[in-house]
N, C-alpha and C. Protein backbone atom coordinates (compact mmCIF):
# COMPACT_ATOMS: atom_id res chain seq x y z
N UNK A 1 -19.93 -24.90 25.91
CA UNK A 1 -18.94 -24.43 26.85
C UNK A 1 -18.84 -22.91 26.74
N UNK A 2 -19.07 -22.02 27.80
CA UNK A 2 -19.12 -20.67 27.56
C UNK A 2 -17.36 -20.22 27.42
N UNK A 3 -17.65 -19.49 26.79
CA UNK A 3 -16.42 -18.72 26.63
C UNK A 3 -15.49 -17.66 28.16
N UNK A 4 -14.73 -17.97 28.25
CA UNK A 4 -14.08 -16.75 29.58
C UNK A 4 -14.25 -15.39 29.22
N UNK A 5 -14.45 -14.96 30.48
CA UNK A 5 -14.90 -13.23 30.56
C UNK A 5 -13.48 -12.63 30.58
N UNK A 6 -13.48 -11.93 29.11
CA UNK A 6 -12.77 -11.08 28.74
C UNK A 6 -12.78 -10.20 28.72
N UNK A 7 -12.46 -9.05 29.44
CA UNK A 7 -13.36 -7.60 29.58
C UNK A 7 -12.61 -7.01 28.79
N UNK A 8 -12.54 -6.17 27.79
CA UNK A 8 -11.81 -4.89 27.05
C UNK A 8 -11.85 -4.16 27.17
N UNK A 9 -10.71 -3.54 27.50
CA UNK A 9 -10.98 -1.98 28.02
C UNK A 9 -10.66 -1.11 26.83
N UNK A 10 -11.61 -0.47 26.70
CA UNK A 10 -11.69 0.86 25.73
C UNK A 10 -10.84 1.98 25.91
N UNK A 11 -9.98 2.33 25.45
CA UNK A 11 -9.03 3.99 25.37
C UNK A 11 -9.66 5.35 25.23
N UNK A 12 -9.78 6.00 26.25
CA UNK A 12 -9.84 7.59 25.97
C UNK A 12 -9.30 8.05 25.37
N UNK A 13 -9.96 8.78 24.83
CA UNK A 13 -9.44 10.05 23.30
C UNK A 13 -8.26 10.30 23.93
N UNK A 14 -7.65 10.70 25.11
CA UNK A 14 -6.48 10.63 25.49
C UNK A 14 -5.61 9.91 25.37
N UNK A 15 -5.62 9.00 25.69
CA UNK A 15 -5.26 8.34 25.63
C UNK A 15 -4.65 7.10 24.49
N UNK A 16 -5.85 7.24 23.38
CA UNK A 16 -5.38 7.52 22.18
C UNK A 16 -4.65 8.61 20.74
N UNK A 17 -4.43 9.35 22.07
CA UNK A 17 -4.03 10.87 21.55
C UNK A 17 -2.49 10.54 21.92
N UNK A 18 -2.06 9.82 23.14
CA UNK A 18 -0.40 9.65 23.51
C UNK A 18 -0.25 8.84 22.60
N UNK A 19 -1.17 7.80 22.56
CA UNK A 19 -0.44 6.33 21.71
C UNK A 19 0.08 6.67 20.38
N UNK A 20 -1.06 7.45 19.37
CA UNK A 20 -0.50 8.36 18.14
C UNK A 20 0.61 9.14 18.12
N UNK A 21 1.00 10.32 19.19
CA UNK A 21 2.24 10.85 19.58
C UNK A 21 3.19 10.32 19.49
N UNK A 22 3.39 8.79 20.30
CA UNK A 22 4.32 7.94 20.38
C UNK A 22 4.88 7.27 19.00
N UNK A 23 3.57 6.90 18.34
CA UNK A 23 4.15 6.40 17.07
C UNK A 23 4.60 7.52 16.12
N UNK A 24 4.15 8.83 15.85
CA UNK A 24 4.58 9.88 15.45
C UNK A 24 5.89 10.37 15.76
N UNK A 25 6.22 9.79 16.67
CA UNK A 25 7.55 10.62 17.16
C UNK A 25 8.60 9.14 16.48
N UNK A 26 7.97 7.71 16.44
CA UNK A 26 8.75 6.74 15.65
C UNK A 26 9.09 7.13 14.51
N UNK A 27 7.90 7.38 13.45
CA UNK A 27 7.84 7.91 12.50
C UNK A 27 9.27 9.29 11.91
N UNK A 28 8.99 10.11 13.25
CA UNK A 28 10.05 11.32 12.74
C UNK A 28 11.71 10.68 13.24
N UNK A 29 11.56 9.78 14.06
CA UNK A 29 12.99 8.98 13.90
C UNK A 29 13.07 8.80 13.16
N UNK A 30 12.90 7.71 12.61
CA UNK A 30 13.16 7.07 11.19
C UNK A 30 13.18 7.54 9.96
N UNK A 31 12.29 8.72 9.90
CA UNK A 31 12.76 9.55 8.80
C UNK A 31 14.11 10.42 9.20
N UNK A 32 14.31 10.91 10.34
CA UNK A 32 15.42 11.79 10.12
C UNK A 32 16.85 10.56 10.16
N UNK A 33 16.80 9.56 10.70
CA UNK A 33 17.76 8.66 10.51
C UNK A 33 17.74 8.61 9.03
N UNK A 34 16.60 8.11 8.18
CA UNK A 34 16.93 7.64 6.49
C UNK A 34 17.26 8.96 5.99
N UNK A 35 17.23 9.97 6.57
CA UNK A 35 17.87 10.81 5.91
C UNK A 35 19.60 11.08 5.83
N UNK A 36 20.21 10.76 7.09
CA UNK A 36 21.66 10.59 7.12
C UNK A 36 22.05 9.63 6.05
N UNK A 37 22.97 10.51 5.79
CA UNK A 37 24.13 9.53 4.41
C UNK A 37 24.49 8.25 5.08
N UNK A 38 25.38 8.64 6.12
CA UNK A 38 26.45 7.83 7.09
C UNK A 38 24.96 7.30 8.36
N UNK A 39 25.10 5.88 8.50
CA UNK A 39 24.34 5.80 9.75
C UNK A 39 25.31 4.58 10.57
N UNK A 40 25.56 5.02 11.90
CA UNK A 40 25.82 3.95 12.54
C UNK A 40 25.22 2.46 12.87
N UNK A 41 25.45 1.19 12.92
CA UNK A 41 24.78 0.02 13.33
C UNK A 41 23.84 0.27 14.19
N UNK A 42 23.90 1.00 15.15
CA UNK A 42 22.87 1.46 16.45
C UNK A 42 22.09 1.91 15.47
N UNK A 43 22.39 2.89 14.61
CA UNK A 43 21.26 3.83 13.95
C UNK A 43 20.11 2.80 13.21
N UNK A 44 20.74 1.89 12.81
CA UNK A 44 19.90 1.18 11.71
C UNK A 44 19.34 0.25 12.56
N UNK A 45 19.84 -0.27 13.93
CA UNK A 45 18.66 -0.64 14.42
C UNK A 45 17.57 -0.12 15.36
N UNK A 46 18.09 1.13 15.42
CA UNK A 46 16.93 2.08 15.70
C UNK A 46 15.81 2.16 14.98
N UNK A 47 16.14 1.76 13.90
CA UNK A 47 15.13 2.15 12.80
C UNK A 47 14.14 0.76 12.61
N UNK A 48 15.18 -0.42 12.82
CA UNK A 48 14.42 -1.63 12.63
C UNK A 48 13.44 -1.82 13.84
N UNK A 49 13.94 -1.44 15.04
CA UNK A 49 12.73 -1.13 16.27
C UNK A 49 11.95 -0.27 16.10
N UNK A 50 11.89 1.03 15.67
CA UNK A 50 10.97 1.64 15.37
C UNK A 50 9.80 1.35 13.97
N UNK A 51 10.39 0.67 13.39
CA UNK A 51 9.76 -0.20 12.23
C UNK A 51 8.60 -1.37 12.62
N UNK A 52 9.27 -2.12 13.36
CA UNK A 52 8.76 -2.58 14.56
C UNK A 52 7.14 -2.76 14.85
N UNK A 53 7.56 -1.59 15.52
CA UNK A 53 6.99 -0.77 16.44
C UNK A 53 5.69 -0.39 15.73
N UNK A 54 5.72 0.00 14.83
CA UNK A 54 4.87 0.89 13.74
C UNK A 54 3.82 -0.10 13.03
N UNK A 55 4.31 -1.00 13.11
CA UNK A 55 3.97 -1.93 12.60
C UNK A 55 2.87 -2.99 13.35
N UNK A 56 3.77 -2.92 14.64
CA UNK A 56 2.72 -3.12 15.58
C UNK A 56 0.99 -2.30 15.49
N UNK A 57 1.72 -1.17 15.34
CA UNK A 57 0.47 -0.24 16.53
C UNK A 57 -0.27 0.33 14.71
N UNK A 58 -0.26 -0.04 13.52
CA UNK A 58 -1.16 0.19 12.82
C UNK A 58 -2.05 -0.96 12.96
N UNK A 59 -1.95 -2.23 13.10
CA UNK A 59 -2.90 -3.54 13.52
C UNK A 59 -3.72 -2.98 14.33
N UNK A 60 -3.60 -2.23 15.37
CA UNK A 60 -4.16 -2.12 16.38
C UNK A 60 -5.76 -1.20 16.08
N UNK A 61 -7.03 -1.91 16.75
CA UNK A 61 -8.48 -1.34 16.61
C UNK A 61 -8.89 -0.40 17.49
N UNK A 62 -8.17 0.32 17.95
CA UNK A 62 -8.75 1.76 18.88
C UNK A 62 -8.47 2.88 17.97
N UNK A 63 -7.87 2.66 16.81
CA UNK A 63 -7.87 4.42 16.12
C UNK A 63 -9.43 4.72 15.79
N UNK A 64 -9.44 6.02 15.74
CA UNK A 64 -10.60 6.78 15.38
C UNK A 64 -10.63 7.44 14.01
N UNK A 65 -10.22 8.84 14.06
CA UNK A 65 -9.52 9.49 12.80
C UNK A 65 -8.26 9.52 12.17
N UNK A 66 -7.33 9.23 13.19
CA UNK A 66 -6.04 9.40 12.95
C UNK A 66 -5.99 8.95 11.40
N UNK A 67 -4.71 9.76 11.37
CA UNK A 67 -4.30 9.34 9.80
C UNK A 67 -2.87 8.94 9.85
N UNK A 68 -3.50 7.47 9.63
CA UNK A 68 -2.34 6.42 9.84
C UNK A 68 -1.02 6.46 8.62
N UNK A 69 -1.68 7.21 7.50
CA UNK A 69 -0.52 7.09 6.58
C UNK A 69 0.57 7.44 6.98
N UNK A 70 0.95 8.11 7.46
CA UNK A 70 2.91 8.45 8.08
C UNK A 70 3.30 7.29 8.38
N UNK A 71 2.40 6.06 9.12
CA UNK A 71 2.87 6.04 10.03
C UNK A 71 3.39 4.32 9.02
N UNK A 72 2.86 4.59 7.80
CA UNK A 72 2.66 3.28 7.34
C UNK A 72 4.00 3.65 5.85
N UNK A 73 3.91 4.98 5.62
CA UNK A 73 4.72 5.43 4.63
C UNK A 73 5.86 5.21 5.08
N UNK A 74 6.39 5.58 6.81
CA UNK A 74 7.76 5.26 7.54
C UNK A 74 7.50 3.85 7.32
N UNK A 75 6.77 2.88 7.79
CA UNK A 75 7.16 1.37 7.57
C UNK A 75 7.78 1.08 6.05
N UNK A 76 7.42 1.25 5.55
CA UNK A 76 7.70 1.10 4.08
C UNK A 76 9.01 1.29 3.78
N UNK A 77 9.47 3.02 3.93
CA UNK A 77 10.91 3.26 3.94
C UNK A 77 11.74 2.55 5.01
N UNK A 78 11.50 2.38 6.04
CA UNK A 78 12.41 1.70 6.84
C UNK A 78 12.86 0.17 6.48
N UNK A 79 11.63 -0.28 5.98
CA UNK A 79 11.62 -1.78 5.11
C UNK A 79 12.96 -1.77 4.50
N UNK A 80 12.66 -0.83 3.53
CA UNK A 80 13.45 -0.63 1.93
C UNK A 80 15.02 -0.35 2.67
N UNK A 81 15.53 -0.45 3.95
CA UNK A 81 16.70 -0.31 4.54
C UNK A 81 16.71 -1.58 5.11
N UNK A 82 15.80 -2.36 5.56
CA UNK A 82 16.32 -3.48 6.65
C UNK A 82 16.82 -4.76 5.47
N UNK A 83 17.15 -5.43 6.31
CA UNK A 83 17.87 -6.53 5.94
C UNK A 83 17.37 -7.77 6.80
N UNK A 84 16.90 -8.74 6.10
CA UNK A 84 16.52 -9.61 6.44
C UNK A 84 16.74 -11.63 6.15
């Protein structure tokens, strides 16, 4: 039985240039949130979506060079806050 035609579309360096941005800019949330003493309920689940999030998009097989550590060092700290 053949398999269905799955076409994959491949990302331009551009295009993998926003997607990194995007998670970079998760990244500097969540650090400047774990940095507040005081955080509001919103705040902390800002952080659990952006945790998320991060978490998502390191799984993901279109990086090239990027250097995923930030993005995996924020998962970590944001962890060490959530509640589960």
């Amino acid at each position: 039985m053949p398999t269905p035609n799955v076409q994959t579309r491949e990302l331009t360096a551009e295009q993998i240039a926003k997607k990194y941005s995007s998670a970079i800019d998760s990244v500097n949330l969540i650090n400047d949130l774990l940095a507040k003493t005081d955080r509001t309920d919103e705040e902390n689940d800002s952080i659990t979506r952006n945790v998320e999030h991060l978490e998502i998009m390191v799984t993901k097989d279109f990086w090239t060079t990027e250097d995923l550590t930030p993005l995996q060092n924020a998962i970590t700290a944001g962890r060490s806050l959530m509640r589960f």
